[in-house]
Protein backbone atom coordinates (compact mmCIF):
# COMPACT_ATOMS: atom_id res chain seq x y z
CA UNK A 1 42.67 -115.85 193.94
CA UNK A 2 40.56 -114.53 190.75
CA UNK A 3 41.60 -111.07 191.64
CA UNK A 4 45.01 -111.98 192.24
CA UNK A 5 45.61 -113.50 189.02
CA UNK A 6 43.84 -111.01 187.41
CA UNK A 7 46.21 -108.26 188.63
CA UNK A 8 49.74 -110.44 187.86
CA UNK A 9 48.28 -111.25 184.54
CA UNK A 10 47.29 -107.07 184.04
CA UNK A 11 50.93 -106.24 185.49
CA UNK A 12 52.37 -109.01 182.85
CA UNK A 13 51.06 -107.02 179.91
CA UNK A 14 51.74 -103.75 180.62
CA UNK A 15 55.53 -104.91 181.27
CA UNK A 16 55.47 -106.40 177.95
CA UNK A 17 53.90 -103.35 176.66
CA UNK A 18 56.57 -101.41 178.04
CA UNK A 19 59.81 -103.78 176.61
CA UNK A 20 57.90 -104.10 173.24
CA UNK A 21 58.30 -99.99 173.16
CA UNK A 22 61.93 -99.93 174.39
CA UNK A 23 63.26 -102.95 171.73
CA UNK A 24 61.07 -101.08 169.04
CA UNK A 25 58.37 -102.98 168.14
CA UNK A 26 56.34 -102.05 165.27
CA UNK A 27 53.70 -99.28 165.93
CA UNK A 28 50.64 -99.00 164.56
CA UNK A 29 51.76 -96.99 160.98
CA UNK A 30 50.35 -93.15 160.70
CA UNK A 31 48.74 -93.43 157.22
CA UNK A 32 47.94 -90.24 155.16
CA UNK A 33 45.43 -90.07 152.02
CA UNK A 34 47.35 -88.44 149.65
CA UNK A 35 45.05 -86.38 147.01
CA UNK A 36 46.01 -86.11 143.01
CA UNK A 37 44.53 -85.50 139.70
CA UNK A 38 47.11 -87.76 138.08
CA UNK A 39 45.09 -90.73 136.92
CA UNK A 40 46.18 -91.35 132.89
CA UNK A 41 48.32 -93.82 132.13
CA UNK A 42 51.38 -91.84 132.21
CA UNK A 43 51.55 -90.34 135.26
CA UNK A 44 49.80 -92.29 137.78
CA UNK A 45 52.73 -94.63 137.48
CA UNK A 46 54.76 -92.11 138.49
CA UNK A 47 53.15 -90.57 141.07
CA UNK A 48 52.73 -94.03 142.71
CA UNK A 49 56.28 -95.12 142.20
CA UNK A 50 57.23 -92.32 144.28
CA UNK A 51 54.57 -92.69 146.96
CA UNK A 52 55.92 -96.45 146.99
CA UNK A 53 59.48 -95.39 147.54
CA UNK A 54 58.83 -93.09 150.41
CA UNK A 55 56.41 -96.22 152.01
CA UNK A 56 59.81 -98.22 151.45
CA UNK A 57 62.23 -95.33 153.06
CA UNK A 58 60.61 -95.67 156.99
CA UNK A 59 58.23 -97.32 159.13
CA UNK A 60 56.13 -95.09 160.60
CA UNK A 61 54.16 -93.50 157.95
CA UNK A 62 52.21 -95.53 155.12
CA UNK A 63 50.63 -92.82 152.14
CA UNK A 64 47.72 -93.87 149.76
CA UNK A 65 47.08 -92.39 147.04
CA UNK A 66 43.64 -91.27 145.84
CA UNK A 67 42.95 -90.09 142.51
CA UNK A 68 39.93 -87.01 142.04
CA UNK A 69 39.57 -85.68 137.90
CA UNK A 70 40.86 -82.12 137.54
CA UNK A 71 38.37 -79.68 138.91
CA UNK A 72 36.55 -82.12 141.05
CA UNK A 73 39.57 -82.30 143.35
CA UNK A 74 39.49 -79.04 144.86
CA UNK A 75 35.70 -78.69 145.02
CA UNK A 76 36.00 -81.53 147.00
CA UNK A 77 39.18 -80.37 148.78
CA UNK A 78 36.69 -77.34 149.88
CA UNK A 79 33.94 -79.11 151.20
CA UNK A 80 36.28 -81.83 153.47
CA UNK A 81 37.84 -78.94 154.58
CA UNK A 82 34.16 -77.43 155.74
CA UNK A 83 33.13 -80.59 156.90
CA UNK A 84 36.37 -81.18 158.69
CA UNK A 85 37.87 -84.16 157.61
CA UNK A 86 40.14 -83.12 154.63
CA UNK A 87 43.18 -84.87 153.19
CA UNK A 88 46.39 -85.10 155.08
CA UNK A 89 48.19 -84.11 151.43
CA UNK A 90 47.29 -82.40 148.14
CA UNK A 91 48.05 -81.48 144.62
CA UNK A 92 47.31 -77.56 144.55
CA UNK A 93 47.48 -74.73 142.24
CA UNK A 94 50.69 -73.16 142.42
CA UNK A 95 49.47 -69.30 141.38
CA UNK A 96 46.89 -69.53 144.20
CA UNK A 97 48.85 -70.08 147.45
CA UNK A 98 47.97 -66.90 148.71
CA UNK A 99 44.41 -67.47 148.48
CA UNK A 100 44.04 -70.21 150.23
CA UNK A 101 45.90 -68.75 152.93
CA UNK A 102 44.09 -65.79 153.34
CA UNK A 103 41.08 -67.73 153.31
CA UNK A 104 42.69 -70.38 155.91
CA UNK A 105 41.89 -73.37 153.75
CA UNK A 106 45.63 -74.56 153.70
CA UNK A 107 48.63 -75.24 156.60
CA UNK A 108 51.06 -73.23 157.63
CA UNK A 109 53.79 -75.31 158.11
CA UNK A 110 56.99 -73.31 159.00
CA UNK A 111 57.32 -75.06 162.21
CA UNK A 112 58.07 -77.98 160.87
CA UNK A 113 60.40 -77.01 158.18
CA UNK A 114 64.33 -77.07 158.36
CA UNK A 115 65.35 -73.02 158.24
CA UNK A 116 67.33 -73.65 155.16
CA UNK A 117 64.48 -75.17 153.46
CA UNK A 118 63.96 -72.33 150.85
CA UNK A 119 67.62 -72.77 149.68
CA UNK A 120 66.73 -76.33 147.36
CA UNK A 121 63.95 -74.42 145.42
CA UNK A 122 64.49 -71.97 142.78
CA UNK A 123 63.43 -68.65 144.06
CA UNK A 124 60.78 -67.67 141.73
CA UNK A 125 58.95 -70.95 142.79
CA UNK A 126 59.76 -70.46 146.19
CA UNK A 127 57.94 -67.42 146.43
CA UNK A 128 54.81 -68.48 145.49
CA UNK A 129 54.38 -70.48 148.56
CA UNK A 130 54.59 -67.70 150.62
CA UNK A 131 52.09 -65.25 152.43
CA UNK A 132 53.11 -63.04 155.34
CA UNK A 133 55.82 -64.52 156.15
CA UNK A 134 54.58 -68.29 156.94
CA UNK A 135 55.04 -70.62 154.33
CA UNK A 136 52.23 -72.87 153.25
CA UNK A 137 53.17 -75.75 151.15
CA UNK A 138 56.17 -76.86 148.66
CA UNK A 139 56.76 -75.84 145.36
CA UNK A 140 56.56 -79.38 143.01
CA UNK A 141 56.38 -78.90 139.68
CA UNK A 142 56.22 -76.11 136.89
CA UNK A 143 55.63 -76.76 133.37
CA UNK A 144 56.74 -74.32 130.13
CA UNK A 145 55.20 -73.96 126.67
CA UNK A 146 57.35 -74.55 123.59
CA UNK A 147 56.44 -76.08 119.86
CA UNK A 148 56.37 -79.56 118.80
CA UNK A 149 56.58 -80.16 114.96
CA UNK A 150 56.61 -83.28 112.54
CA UNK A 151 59.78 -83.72 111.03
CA UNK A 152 58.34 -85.32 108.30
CA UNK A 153 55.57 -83.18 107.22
CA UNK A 154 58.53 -80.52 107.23
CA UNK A 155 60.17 -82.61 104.32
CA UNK A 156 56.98 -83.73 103.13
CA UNK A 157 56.31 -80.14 101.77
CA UNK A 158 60.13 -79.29 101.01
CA UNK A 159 60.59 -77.62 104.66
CA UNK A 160 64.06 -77.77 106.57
CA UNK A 161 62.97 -80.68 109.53
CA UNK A 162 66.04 -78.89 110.88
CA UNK A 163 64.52 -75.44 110.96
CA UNK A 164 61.40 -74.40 112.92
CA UNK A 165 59.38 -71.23 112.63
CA UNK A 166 61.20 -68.71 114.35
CA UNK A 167 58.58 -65.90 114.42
CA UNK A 168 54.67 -65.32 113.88
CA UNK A 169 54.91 -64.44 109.82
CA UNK A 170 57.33 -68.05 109.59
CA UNK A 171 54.47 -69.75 111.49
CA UNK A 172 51.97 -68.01 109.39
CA UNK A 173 54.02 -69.13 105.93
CA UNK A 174 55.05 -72.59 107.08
CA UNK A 175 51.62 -73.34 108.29
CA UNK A 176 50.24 -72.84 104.80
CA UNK A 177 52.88 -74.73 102.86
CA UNK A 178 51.86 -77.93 105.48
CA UNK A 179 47.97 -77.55 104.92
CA UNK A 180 47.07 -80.62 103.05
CA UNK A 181 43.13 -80.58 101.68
CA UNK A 182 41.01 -82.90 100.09
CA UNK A 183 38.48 -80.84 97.95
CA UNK A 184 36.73 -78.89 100.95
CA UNK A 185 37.77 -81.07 103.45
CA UNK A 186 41.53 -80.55 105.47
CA UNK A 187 43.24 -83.85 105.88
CA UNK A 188 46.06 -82.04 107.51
CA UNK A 189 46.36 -78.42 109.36
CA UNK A 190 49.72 -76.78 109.34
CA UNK A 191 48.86 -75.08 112.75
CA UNK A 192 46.26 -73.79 115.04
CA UNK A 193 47.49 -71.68 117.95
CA UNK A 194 44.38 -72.41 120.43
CA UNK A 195 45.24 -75.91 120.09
CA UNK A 196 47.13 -76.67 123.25
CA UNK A 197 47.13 -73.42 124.80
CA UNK A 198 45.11 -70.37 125.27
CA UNK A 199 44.87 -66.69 124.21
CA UNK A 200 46.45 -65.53 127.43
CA UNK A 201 49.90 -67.35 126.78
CA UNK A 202 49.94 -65.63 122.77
CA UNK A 203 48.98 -62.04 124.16
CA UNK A 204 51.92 -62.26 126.57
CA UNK A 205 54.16 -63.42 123.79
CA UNK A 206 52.62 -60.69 121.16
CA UNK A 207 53.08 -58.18 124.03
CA UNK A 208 57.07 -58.69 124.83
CA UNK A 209 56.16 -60.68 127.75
CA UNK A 210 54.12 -58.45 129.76
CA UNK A 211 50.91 -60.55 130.57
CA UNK A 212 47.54 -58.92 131.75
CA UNK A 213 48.44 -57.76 134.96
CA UNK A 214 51.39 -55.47 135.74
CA UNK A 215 52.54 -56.74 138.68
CA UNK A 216 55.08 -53.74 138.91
CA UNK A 217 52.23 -50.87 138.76
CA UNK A 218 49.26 -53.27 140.66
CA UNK A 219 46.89 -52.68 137.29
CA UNK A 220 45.97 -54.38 133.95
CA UNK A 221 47.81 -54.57 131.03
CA UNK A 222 45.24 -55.73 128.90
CA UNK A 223 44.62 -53.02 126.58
CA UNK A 224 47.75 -52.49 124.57
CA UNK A 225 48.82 -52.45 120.98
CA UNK A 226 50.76 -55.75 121.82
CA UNK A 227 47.26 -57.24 122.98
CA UNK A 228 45.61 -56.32 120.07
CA UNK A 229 48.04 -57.05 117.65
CA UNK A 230 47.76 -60.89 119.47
CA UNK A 231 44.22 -60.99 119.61
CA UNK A 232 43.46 -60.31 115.93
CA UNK A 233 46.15 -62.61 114.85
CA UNK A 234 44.75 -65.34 116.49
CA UNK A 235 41.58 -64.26 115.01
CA UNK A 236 42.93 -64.89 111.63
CA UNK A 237 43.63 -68.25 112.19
CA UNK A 238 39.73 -69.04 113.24
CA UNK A 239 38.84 -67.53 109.94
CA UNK A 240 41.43 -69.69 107.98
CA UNK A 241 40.22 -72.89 108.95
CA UNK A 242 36.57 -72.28 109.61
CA UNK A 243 34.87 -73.30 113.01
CA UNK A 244 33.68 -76.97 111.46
CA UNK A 245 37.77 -77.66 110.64
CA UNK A 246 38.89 -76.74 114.42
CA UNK A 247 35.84 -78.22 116.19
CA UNK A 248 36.43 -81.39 114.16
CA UNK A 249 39.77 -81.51 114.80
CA UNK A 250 39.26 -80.42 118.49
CA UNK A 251 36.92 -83.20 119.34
CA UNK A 252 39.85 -85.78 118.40
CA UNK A 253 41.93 -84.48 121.43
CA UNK A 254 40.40 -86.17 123.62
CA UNK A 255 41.78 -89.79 122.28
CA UNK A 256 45.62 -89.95 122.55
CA UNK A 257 45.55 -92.15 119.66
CA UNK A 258 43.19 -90.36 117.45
CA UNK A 259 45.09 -86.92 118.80
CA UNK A 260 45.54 -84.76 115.66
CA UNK A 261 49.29 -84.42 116.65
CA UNK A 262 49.86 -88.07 117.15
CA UNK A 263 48.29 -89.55 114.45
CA UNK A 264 49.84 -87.03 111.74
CA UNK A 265 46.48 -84.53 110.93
CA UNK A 266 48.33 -81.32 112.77
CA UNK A 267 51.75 -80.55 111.50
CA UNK A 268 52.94 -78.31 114.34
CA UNK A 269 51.78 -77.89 118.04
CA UNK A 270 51.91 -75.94 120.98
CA UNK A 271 51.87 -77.26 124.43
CA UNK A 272 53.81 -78.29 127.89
CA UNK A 273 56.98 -79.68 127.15
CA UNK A 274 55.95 -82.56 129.48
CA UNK A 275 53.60 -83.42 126.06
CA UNK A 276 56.60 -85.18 124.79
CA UNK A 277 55.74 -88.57 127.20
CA UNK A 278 52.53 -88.72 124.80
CA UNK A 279 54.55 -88.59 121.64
CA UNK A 280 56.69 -91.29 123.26
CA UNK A 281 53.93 -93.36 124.60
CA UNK A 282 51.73 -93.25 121.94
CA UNK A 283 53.40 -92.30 118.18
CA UNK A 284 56.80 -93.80 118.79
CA UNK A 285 57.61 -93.30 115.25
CA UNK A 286 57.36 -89.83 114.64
CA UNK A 287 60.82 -88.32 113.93
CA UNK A 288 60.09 -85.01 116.31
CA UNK A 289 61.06 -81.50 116.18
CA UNK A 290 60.92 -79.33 119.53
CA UNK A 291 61.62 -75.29 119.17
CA UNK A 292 60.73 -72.30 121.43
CA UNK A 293 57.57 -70.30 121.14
CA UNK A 294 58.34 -68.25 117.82
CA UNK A 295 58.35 -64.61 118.17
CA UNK A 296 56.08 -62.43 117.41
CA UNK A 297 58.47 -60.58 115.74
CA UNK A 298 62.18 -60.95 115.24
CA UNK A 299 63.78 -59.48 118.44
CA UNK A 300 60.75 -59.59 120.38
CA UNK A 301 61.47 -62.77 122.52
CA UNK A 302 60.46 -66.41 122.67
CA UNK A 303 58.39 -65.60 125.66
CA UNK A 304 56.30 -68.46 127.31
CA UNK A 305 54.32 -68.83 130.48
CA UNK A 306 54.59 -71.56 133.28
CA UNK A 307 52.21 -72.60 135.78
CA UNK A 308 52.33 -75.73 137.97
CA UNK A 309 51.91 -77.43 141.39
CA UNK A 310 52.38 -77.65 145.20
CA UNK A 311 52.01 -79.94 147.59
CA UNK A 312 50.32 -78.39 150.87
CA UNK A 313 47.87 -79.79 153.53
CA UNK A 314 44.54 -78.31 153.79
CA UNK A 315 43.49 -76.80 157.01
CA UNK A 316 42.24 -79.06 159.53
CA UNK A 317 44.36 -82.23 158.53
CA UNK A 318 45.39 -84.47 161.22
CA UNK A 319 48.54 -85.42 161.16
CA UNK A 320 50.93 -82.34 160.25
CA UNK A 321 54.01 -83.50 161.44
CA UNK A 322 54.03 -86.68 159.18
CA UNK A 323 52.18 -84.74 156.08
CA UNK A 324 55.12 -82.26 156.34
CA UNK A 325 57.78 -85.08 156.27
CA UNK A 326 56.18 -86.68 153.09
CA UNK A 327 55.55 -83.47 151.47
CA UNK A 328 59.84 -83.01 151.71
CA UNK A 329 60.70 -86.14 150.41
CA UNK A 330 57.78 -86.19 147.15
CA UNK A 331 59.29 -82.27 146.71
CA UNK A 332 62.69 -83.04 147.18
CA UNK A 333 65.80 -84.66 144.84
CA UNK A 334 64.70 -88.22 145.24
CA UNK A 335 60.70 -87.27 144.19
CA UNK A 336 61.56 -84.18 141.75
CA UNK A 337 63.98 -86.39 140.04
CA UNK A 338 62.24 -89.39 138.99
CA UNK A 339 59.24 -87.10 137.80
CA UNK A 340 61.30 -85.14 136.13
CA UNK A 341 62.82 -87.78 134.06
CA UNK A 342 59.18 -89.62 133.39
CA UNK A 343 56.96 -86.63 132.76
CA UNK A 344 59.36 -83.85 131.53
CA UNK A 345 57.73 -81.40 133.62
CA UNK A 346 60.73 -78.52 135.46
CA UNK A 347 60.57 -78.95 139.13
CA UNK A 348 61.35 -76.74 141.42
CA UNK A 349 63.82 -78.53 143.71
CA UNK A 350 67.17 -77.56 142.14
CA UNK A 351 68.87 -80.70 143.31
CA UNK A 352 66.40 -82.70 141.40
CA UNK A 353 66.51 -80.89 138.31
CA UNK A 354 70.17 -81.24 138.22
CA UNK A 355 70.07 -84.72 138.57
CA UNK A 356 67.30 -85.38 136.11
CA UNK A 357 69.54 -83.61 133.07
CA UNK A 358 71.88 -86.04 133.97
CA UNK A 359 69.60 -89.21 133.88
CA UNK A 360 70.64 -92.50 132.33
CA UNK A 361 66.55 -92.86 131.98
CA UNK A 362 66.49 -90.32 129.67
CA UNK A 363 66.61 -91.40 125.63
CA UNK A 364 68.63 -89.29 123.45
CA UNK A 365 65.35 -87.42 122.12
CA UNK A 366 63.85 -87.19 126.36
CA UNK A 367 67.43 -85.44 126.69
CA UNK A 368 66.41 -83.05 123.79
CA UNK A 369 63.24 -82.56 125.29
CA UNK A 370 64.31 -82.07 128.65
CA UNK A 371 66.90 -79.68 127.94
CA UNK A 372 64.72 -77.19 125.62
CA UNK A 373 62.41 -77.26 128.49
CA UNK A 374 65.00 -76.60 131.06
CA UNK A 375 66.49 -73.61 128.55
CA UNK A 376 62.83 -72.28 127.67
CA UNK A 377 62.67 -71.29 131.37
CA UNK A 378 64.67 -68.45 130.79
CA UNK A 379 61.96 -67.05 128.63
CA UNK A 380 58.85 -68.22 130.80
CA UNK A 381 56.97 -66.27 133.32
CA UNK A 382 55.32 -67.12 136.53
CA UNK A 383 52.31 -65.12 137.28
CA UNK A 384 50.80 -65.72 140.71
CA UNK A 385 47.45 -64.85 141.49
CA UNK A 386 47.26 -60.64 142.80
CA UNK A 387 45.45 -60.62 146.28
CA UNK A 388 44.29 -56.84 145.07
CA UNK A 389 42.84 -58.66 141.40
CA UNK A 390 41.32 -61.79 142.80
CA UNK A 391 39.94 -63.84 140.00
CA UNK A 392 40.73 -61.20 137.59
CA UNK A 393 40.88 -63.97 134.25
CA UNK A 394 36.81 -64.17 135.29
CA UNK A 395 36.53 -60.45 133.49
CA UNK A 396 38.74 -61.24 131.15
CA UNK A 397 37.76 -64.59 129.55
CA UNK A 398 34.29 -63.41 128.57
CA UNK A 399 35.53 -60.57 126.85
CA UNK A 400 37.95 -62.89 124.57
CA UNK A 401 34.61 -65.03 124.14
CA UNK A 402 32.55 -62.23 122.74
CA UNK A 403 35.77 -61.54 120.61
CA UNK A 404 36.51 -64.62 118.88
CA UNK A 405 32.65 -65.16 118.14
CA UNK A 406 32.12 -62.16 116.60
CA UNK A 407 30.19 -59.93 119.05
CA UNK A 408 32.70 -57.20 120.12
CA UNK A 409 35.60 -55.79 118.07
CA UNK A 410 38.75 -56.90 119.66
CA UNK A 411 38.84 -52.77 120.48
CA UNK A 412 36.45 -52.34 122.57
CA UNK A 413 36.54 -56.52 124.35
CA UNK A 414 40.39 -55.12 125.23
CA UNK A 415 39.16 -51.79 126.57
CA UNK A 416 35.83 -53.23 128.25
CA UNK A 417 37.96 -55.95 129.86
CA UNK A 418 40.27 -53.38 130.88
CA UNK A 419 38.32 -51.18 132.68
CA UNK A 420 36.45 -54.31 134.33
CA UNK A 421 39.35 -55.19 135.70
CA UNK A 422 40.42 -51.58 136.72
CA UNK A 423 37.36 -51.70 139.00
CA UNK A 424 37.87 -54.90 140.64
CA UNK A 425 41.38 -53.90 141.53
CA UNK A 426 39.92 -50.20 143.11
CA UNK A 427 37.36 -51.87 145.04
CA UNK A 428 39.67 -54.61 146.19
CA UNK A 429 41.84 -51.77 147.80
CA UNK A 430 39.35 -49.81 148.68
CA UNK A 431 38.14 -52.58 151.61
């Protein structure tokens, strides 16, 4: 009788087993961890509204976010994959694709793709997630450089708020007439160009866009007359305001209150136009000016240069299929869009970009903000990292140290870094 009821009651469940699966019952959710460096106050929110949406939009997957610090991510990334229990999804470098493919530290993900998929991204985006014909994540975001400026430090000193710099002697000129000093001490610095971003995006803009690698040729472009033009030029601004002025000034950065842009000390900056959320968030007051790169010189362009992010899954994840479907929708119009709008970053899904210039979120001044950034990327590069110059910035960086500090002459840090780099790309072909 014991073995009798056993069985019926055995039978019973795996009937209701089987009706709960035809009517639909709720399965046990697939959930993904979900890895980003996004953890300030501005675009965590974000991030996590969009992770929250998707949660919302089905049943069957549930993605939490975790939060690494920049750099710490993808050390870690490295070592999960190693140990073989990576994330399902992460936040990736989007000049460095490549690399991780080669070195098999990412999914290819094709398979699961619609065929059509390349047509919402913007080609030059698209590309980068590429590598012998498989495609390995999604292009997310890009970013561009332009110049922010204080509209009322412009009238302050009798300057058109209505009239940026337009070239590198303007910048030079207006920069002076906005230096405000007290005795010895600067209370205010018109301009420093290594505030915000580095040597690397002024030699490309001192060098009519051509960055250090021509990608034409396969070789370095480093020592040029554009190049050294740049280099001493930035040099000249170290001297003007001493190395106590910028490292004072420097250390304030890191507070977005005390920033030296926020709280009035630096007249002009350079930066990601995506900056703008911190001017919004954190001096609400300031009557802002936004203007491309100036020129080096008139007629030489406005160039700028754009990195940004993609959303892959490192090798060895577990659930493909799902990662895939998430990585579409935080990629696509509904994702792209509502970052778009909140951050100010470009993204690369054409759909959403459209719809984010056309956002009811935006403010008058986001709109501003959002459209020179969205015009600028007609003057901004995209540099992926060469597979025959791997880590090539590794030769070059040093050389622009021993520069600035006075060790080399920028002559012979431009032709050692050249030829350093000359070599790495001849033995990297030669294997």
């Amino acid at each position: 009788m014991k073995r009798l009821t056993c069985l019926l009651l055995a039978i019973m469940l795996l009937v209701i087993a089987l009706v709960s699966t035809v009517h639909g019952a709720p399965r046990t959710k697939v959930e993904l961890d979900f890895w980003t460096f996004w953890g300030s106050e501005t675009r965590r929110p974000v991030i996590e509204k969009i992770i929250n949406d998707f949660n919302k939009s089905q049943d069957r997957i549930v993605v939490k976010h975790t939060y690494l610090p920049w750099g710490d991510i993808w050390t870690k990334n490295l070592a999960s994959i190693a140990a073989g229990h990576p994330a399902d999804v992460i936040i990736n470098d989007i000049n460095s694709v490549a690399f991780r493919a080669k070195n098999n530290q990412v999914t290819e993900i094709s398979q699961y793709l619609p065929k059509d998929i390349a047509d919402g991204y913007y080609p030059a985006l698209w590309n980068t997630v590429l590598y012998e014909g498989g495609i390995y994540a999604l292009p997310f975001v890009t970013d561009t450089r332009i110049l922010f400026y204080n509209k009322d430090a412009f009238r302050e000193v009798g300057l058109d708020p209505n009239k940026p710099p337009t070239n590198w002697e303007e910048l030079w000129d207006y920069a002076n007439k906005l230096d405000k000093k007290q005795g010895n001490r600067y209370e205010r610095i018109g301009f420093y160009p290594l505030y915000g971003i580095g040597m690397d995006v002024w030699a490309q803009l001192g060098d009519a866009g051509q960055g250090y690698i021509n990608y034409q040729y396969e070789r370095p472009a480093i020592n040029t007359p554009g190049k050294l033009a740049t280099w001493k030029w930035v040099k000249q601004w170290k001297d003007k305001y001493g190395d106590n002025t910028i490292n004072t000034f420097q250390a304030e950065f890191a507070t977005r209150t005390a920033h030296p842009f926020l709280s009035g000390k630096l007249a002009m900056f350079a930066d990601i136009a995506g900056f703008y959320t911190q001017v919004r968030d954190y001096a609400p007051d300031m009557d802002l000016g936004v203007a491309p790169l100036p020129e080096a010189r008139p007629g030489s362009g406005h160039w700028s240069w754009g990195g940004g992010f993609v959303a892959e899954i490192p090798k060895g994840a577990k659930h493909v299929k799902e990662a895939v479907e998430f990585l579409q929708y935080l990629t696509g119009p509904a994702g792209a869009e509502h970052w778009a709008v909140m951050n100010f970053d470009n993204v690369a899904n054409i759909e959403g970009s459209a719809r984010a210039a056309k956002s009811s979120v935006l403010t008058a001044k986001g709109q501003e903000v959002y459209k020179m950034a969205a015009d600028n990327l007609n003057w901004t590069t995209i540099t992926p990292h060469p597979m025959y110059a791997p880590e090539w910035w590794n030769l070059v960086n040093p050389e622009t140290d021993a520069f600035m500090m006075g060790r080399k002459t920028a002559e012979q840090a431009l032709l050692d870094a050249q030829r350093a780099v000359e070599r790495l790309i001849e033995n990297t072909k030669s294997k």
